[in-house]
C-alpha atoms as a PDB file:
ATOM      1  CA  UNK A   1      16.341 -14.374  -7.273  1.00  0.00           C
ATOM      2  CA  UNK A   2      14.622 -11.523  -5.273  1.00  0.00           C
ATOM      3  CA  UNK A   3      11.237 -12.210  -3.600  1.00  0.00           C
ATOM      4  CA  UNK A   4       8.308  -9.783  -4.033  1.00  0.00           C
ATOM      5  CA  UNK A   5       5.558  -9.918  -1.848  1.00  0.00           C
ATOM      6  CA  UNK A   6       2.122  -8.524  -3.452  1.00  0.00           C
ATOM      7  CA  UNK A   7      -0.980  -7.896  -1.804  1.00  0.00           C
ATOM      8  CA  UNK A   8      -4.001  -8.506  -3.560  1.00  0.00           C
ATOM      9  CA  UNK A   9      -7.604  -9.265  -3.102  1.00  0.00           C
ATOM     10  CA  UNK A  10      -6.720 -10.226   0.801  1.00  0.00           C
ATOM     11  CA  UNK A  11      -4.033 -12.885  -0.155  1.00  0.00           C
ATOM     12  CA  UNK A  12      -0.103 -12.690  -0.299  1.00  0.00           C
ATOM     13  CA  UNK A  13       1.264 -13.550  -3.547  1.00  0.00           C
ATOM     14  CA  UNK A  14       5.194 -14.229  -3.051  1.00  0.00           C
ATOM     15  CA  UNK A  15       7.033 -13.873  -6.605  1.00  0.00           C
ATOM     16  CA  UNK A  16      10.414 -15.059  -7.494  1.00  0.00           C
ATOM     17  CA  UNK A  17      11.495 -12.043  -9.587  1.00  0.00           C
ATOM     18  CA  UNK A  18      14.763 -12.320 -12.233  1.00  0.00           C
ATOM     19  CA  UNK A  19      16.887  -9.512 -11.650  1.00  0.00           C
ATOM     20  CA  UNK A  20      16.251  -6.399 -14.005  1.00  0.00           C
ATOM     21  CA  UNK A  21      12.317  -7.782 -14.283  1.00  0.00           C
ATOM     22  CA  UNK A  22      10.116  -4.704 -13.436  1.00  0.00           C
ATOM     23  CA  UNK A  23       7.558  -5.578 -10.902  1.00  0.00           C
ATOM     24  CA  UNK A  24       5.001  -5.627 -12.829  1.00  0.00           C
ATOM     25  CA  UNK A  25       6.871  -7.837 -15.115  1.00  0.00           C
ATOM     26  CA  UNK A  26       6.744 -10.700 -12.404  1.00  0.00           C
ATOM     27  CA  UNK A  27       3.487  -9.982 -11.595  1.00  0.00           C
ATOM     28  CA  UNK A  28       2.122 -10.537 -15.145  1.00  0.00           C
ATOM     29  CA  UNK A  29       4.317 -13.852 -15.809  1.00  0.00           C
ATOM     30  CA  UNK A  30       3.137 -15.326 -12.340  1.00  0.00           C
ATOM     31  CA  UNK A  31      -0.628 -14.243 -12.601  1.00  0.00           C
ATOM     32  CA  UNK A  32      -0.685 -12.077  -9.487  1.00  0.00           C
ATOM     33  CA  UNK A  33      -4.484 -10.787  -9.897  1.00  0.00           C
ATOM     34  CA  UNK A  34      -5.003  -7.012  -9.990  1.00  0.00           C
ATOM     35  CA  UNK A  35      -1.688  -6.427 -12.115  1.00  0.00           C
ATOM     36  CA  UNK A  36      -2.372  -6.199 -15.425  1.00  0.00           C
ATOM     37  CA  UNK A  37       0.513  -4.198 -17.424  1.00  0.00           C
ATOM     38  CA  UNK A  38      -1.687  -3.311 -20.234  1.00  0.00           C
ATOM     39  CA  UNK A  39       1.097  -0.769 -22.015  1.00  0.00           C
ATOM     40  CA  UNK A  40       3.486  -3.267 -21.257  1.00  0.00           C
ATOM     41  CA  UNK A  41       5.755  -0.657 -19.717  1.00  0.00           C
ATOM     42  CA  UNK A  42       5.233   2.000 -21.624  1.00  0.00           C
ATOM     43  CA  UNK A  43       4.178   3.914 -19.157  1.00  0.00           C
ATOM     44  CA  UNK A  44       0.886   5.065 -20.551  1.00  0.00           C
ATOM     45  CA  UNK A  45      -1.847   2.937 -18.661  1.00  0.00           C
ATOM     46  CA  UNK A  46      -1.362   2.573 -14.680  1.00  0.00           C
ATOM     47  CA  UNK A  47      -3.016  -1.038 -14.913  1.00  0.00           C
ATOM     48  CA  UNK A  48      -0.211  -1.872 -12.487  1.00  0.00           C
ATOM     49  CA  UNK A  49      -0.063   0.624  -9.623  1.00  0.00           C
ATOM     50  CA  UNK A  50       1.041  -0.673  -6.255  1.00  0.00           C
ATOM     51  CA  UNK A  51       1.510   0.858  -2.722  1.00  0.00           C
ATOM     52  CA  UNK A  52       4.589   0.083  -1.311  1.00  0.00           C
ATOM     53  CA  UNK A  53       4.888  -0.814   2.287  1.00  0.00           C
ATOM     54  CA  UNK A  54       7.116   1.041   4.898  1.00  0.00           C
ATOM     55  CA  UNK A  55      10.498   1.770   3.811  1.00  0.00           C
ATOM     56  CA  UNK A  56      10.416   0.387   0.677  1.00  0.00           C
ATOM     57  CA  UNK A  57      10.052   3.480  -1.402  1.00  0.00           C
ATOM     58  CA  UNK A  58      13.273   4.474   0.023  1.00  0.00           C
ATOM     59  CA  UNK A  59      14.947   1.823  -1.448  1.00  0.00           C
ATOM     60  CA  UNK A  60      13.492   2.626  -5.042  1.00  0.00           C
ATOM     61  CA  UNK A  61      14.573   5.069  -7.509  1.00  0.00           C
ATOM     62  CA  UNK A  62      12.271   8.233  -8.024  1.00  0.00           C
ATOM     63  CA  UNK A  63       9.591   8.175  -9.630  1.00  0.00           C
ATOM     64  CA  UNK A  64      10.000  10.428 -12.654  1.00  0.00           C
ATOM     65  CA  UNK A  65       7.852  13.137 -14.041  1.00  0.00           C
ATOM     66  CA  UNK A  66       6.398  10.917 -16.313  1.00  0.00           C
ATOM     67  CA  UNK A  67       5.377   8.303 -13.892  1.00  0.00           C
ATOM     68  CA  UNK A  68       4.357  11.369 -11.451  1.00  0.00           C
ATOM     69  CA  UNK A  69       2.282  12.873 -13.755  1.00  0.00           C
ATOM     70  CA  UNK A  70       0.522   9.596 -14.661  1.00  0.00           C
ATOM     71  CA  UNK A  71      -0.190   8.399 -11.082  1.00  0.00           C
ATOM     72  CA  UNK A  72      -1.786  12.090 -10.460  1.00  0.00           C
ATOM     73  CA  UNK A  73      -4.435  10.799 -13.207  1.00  0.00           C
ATOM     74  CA  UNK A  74      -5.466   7.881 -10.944  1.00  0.00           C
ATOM     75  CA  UNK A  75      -8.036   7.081  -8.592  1.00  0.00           C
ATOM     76  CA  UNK A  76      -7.061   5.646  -5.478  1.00  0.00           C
ATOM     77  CA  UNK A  77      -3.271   7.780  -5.525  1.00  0.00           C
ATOM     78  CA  UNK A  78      -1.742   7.367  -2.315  1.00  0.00           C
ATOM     79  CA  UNK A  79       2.009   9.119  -1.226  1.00  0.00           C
ATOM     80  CA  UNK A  80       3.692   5.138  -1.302  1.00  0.00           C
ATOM     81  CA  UNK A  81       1.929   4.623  -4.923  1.00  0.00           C
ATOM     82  CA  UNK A  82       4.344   3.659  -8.045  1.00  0.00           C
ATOM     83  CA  UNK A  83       3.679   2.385 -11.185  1.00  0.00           C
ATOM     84  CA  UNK A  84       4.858  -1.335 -11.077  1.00  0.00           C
ATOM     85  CA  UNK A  85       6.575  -0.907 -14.817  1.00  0.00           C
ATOM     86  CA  UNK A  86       9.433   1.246 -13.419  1.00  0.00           C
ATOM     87  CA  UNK A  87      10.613  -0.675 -10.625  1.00  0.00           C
ATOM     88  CA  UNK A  88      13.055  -2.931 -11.973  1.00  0.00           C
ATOM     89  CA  UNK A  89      13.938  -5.672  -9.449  1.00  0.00           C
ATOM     90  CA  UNK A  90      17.790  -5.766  -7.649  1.00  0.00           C
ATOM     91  CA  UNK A  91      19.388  -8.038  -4.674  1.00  0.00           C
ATOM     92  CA  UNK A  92      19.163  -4.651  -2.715  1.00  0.00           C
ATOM     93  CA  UNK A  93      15.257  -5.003  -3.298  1.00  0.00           C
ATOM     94  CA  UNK A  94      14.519  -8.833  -2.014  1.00  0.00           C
ATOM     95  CA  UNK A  95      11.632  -8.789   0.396  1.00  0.00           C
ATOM     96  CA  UNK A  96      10.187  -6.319  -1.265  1.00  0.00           C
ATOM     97  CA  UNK A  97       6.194  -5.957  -0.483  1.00  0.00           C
ATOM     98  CA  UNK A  98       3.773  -4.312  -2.479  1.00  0.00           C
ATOM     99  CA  UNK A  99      -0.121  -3.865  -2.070  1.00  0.00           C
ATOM    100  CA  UNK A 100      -2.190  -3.860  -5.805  1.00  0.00           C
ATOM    101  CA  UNK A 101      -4.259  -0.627  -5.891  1.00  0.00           C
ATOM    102  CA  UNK A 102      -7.343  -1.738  -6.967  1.00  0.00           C
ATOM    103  CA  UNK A 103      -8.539   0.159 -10.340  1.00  0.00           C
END
């Protein structure tokens, strides 16, 4: 299973994800705080927006219009932020580390 690392609220939360999960997915079923996944993926809410660390976002697929045009909505935007729901976990992404962006 790949291994996220979230960030929130000053603690590390390390998540065994399945492969295929979306982050925000793993987040949700493990209770990492700050991810909430209100749309449940729909890509409609940004309740799970996450900064990824250094060379991560590399490693992810683009973000699409859609996602781009939500995470321009949303406070707190940086140029490493995703939307959780649209990362969908891989071998090629264990180790992954991701910082919640608080709302």
């Amino acid at each position: 299973m790949p291994i996220i690392r979230f960030t929130s609220e000053d603690r590390v939360h390390e998540v065994d994800a399945r492969e295929g999960e979306s982050l925000m997915q793993a987040a949700v079923r493990t209770g990492v705080p700050g991810i909430i996944g209100e749309c449940g993926g729909e890509l409609s809410c940004a309740t799970c927006h996450v900064a990824l660390a250094d060379g991560w976002a590399a490693k992810c697929p683009e973000p699409s219009a859609d996602e781009r045009d939500l995470l321009d909505a949303v406070d707190g935007v940086r140029p490493e932020s995703r939307l959780g729901c649209q990362i969908r976990m891989s071998a090629a992404l264990d180790g992954l580390e991701a910082e919640v962006v608080p709302e």
